[in-house]
C-alpha atoms as a PDB file:
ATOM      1  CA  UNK A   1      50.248 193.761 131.148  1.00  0.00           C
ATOM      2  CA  UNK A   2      53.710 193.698 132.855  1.00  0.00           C
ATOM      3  CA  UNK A   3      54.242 197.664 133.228  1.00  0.00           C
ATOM      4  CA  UNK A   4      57.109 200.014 130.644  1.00  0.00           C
ATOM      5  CA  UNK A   5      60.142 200.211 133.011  1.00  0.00           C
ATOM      6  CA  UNK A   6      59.427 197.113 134.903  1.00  0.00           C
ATOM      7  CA  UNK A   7      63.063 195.325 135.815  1.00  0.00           C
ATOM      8  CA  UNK A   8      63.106 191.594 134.730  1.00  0.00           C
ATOM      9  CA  UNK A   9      62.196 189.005 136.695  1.00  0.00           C
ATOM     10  CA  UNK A  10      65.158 186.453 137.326  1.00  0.00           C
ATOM     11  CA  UNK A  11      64.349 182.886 136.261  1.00  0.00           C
ATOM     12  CA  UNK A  12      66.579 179.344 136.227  1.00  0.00           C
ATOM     13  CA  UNK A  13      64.695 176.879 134.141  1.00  0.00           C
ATOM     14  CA  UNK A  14      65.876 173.847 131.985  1.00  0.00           C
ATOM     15  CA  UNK A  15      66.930 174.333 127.922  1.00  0.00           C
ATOM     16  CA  UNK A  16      64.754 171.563 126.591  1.00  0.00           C
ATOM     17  CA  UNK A  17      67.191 171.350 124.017  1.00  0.00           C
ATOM     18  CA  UNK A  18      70.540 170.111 126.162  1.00  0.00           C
ATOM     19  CA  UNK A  19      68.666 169.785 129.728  1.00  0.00           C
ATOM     20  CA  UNK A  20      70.810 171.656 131.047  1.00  0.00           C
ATOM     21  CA  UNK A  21      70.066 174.887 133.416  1.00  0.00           C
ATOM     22  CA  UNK A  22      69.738 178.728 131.764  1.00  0.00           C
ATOM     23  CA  UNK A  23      69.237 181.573 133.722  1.00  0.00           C
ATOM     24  CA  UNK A  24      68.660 184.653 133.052  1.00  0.00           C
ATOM     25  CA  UNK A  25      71.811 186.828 131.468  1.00  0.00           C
ATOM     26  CA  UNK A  26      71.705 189.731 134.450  1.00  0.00           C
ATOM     27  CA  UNK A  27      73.927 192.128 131.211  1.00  0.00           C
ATOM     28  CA  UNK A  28      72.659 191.196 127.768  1.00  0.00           C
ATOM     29  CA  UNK A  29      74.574 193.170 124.886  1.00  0.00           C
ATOM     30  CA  UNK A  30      71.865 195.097 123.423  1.00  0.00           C
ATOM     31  CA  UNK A  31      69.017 193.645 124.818  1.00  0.00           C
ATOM     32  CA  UNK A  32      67.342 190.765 125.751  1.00  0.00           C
ATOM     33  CA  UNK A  33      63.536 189.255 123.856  1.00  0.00           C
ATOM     34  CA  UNK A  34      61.362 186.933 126.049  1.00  0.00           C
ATOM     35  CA  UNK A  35      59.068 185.073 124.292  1.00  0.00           C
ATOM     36  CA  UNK A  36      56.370 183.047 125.358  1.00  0.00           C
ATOM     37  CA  UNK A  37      55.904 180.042 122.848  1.00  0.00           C
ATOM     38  CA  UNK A  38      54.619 176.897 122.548  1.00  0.00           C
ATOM     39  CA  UNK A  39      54.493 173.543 120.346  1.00  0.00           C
ATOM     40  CA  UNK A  40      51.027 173.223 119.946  1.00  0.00           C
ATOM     41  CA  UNK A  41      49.633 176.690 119.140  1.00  0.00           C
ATOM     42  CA  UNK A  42      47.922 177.774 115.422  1.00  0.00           C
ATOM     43  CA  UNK A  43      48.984 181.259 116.315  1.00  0.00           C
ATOM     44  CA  UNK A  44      53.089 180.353 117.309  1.00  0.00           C
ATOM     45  CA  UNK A  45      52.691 177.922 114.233  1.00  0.00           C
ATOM     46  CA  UNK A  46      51.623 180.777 112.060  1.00  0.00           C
ATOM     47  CA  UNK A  47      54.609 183.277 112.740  1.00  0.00           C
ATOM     48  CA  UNK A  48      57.523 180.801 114.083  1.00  0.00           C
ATOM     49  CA  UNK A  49      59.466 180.302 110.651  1.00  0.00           C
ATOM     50  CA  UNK A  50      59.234 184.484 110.436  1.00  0.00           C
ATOM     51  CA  UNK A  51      60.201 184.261 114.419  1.00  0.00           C
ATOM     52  CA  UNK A  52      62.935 181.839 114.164  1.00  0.00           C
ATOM     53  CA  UNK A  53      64.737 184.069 110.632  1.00  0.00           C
ATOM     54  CA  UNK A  54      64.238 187.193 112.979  1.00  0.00           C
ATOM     55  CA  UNK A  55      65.944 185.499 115.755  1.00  0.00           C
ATOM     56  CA  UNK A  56      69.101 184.926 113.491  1.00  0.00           C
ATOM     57  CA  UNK A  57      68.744 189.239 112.644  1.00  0.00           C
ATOM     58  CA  UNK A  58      68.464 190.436 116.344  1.00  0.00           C
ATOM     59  CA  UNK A  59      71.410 188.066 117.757  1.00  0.00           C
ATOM     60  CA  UNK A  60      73.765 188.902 115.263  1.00  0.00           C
ATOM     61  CA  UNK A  61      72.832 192.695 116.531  1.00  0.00           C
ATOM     62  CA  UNK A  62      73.305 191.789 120.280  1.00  0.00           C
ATOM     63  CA  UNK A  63      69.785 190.905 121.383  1.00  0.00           C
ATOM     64  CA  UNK A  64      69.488 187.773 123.433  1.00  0.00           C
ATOM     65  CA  UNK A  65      66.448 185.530 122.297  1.00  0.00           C
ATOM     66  CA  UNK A  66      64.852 183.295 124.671  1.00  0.00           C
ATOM     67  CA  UNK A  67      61.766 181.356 124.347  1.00  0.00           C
ATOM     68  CA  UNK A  68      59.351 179.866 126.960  1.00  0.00           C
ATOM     69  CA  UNK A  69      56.816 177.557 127.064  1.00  0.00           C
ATOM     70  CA  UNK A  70      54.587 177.452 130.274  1.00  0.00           C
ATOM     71  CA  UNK A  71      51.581 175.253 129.422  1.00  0.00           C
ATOM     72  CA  UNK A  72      50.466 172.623 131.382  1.00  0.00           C
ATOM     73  CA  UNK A  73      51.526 169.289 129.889  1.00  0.00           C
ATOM     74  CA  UNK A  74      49.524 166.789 131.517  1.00  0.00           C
ATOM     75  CA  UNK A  75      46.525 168.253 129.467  1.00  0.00           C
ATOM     76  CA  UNK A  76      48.846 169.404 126.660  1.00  0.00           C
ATOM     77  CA  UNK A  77      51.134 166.747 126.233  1.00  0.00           C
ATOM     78  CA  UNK A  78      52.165 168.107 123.070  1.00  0.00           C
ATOM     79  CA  UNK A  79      53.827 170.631 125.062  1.00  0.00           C
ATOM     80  CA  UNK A  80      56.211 168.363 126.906  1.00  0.00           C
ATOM     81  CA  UNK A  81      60.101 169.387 126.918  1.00  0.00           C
ATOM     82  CA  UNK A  82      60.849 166.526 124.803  1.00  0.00           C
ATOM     83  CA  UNK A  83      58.622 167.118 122.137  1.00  0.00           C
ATOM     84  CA  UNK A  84      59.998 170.944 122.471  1.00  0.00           C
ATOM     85  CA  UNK A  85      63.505 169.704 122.115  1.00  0.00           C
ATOM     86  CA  UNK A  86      61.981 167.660 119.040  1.00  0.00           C
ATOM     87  CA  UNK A  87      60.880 171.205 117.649  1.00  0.00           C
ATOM     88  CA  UNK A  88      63.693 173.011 118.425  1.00  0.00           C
ATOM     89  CA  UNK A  89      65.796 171.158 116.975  1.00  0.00           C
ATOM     90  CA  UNK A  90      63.897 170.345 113.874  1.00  0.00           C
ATOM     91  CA  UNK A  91      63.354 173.950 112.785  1.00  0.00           C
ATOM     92  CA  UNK A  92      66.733 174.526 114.104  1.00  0.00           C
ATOM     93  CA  UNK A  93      65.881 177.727 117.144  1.00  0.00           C
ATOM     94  CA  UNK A  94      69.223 179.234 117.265  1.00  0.00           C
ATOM     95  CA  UNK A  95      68.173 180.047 121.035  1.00  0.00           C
ATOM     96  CA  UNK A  96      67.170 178.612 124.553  1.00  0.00           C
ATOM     97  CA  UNK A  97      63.083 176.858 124.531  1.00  0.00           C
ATOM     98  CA  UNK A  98      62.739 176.835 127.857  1.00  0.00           C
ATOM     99  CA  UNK A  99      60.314 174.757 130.451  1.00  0.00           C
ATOM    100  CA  UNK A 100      58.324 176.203 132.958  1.00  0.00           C
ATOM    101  CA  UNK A 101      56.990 173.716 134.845  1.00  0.00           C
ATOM    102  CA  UNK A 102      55.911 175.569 137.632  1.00  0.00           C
ATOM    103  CA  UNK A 103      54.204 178.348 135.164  1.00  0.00           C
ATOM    104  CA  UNK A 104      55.788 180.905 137.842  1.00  0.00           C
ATOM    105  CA  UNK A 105      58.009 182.788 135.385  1.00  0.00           C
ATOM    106  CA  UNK A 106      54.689 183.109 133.308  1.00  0.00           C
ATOM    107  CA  UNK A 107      52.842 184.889 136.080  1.00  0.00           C
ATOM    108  CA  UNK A 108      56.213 186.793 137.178  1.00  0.00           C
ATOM    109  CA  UNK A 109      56.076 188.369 133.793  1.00  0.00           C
ATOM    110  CA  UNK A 110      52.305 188.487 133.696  1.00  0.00           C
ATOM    111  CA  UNK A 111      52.347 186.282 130.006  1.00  0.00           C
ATOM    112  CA  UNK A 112      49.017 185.866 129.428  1.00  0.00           C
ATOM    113  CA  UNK A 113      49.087 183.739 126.181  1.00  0.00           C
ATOM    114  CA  UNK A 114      51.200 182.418 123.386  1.00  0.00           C
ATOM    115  CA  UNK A 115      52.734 183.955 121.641  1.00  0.00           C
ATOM    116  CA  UNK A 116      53.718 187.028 123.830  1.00  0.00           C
ATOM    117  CA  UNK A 117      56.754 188.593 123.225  1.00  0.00           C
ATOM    118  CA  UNK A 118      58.801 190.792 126.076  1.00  0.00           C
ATOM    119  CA  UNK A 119      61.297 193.091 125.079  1.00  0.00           C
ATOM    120  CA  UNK A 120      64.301 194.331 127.692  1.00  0.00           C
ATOM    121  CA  UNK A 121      66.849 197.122 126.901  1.00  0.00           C
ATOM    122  CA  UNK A 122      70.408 196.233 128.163  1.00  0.00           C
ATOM    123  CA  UNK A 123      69.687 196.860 131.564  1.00  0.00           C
ATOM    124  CA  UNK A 124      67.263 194.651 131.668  1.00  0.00           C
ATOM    125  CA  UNK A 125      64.390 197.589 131.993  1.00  0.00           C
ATOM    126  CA  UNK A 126      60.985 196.703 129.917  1.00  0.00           C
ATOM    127  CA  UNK A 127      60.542 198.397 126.293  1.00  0.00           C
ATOM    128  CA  UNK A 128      58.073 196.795 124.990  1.00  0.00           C
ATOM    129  CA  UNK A 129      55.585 194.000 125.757  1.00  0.00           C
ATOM    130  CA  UNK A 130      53.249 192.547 122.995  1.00  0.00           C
ATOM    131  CA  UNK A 131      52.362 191.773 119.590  1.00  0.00           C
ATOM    132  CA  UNK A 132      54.831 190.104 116.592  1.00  0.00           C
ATOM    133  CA  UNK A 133      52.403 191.666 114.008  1.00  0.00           C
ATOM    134  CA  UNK A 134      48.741 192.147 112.897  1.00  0.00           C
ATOM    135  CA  UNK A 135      48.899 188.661 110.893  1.00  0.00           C
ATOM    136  CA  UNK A 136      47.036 186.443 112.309  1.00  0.00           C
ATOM    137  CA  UNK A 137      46.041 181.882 111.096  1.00  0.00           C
ATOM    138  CA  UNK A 138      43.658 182.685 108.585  1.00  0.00           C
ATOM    139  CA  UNK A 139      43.564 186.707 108.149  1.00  0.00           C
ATOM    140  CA  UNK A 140      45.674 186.850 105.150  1.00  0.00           C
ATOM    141  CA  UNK A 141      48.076 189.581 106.336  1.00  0.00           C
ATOM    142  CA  UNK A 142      51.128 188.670 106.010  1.00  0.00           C
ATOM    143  CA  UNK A 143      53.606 187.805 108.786  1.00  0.00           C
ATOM    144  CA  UNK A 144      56.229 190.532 108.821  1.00  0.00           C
ATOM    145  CA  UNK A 145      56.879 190.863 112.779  1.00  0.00           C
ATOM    146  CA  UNK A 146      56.510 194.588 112.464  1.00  0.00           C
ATOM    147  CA  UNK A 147      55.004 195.371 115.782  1.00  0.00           C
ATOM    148  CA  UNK A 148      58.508 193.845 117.364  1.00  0.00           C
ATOM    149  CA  UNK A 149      60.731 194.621 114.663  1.00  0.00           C
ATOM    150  CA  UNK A 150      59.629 198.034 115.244  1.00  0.00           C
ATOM    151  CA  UNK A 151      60.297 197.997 118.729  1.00  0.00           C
ATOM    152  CA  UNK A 152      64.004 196.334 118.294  1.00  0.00           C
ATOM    153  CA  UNK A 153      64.915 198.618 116.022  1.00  0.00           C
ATOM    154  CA  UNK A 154      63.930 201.916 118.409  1.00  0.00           C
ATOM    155  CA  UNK A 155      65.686 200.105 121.306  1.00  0.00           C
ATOM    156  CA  UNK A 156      68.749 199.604 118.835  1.00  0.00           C
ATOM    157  CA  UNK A 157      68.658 203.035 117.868  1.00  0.00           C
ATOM    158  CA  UNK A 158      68.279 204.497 121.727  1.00  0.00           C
ATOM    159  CA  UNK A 159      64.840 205.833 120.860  1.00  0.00           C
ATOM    160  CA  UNK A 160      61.798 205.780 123.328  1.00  0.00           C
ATOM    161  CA  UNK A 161      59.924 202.688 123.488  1.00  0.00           C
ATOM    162  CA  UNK A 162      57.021 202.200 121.182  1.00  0.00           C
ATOM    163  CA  UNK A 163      54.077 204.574 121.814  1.00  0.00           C
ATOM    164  CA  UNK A 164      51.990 201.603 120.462  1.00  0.00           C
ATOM    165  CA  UNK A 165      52.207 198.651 122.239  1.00  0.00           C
ATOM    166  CA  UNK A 166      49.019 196.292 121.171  1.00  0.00           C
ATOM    167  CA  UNK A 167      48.823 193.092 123.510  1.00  0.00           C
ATOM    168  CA  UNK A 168      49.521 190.151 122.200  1.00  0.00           C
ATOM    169  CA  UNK A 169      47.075 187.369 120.625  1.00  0.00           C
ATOM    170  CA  UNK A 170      46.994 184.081 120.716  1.00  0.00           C
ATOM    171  CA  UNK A 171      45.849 180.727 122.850  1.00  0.00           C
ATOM    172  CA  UNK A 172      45.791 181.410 126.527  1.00  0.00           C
ATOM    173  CA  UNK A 173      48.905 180.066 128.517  1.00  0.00           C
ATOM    174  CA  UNK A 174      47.360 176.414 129.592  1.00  0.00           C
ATOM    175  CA  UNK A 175      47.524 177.090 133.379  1.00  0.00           C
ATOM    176  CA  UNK A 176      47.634 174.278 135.704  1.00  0.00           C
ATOM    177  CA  UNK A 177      44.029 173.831 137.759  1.00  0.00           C
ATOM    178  CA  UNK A 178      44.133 175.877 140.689  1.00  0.00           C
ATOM    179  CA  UNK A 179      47.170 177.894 139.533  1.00  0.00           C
ATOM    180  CA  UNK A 180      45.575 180.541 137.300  1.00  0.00           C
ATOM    181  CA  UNK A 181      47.218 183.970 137.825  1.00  0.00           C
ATOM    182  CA  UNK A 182      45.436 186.547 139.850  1.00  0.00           C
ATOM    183  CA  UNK A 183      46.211 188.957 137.730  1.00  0.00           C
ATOM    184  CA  UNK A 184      43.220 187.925 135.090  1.00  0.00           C
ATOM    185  CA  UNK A 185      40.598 188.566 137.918  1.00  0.00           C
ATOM    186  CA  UNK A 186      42.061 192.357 138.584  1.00  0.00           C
END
């Protein structure tokens, strides 16, 4: 996992929504939430309507939202920027859903599947990295976000991150053959 107090890593990709650029916002208001999403996913399906309400919360308190998907989409079509923009717009993502085509911002910020959720204090300095919530497709816990909400809410309050900070859970980013990270092999 991407290490507490780790700077950002800059990225430029392509809103799937208008095509045009995004980078990343170098002085966010409060914050600023990476997360790593993607169409096709039982685990992203299971929490984005919970995700997407939350979204509308954290902006209106000065958190930027930004969402990612990485996957590869010749053997995930389903992932492909137009069907994101399809998404997006359908269940109406009041933020950026981003394409990585080259998965590189996935292994910059060592995302490992989807959903995985990054969390950056105004400065742009890791708080928390990990989990929505302990809900998972077919648990029957309920989706509540409280692992994240948690985390928001200390970073909103200029407490010290999370001293539990449970990796994520989900399907594995879909990497490209040959481009697998190294950092699943250390």
């Amino acid at each position: 996992m991407l290490e507490l107090g780790t700077k950002a890593p800059f990225f430029r990709l392509i809103d799937s929504k208008n095509r045009e650029p995004y980078s990343l916002n170098p002085s966010p208001e409060n914050g600023l939430l990476v997360a790593f999403i993607c169409n096709h996913c039982p685990y992203v399906l299971h929490l984005l309507p919970h995700f997407i309400q939350s979204s509308r919360l954290w902006q209106a308190q000065g958190i930027e939202v930004v969402a990612i998907s990485s996957n590869d989409i010749g053997k995930y079509p389903q992932d492909n920027p137009e069907k994101m923009a399809t998404l997006a717009t359908d269940s109406h993502f009041t933020f950026p859903y981003l394409y990585d085509e080259s998965q590189e911002v996935a292994q910059a910020y060592r995302a490992s599947c989807t959903p995985d959720f990054f969390l950056f204090d105004q400065n742009l300095v890791l708080f928390y990295r990990g989990q929505y919530d302990d809900s998972r497709p077919g648990n029957q816990k309920e989706v509540n976000g409280r692992h994240l909400h948690d985390a928001i809410n200390k970073l909103l309050q200029k407490e010290s991150p999370p001293q539990q900070q449970v990796p994520s859970m989900g399907c594995n980013i879909k990497w490209i053959p040959g481009n697998e990270p190294d950092y699943f092999s250390a």
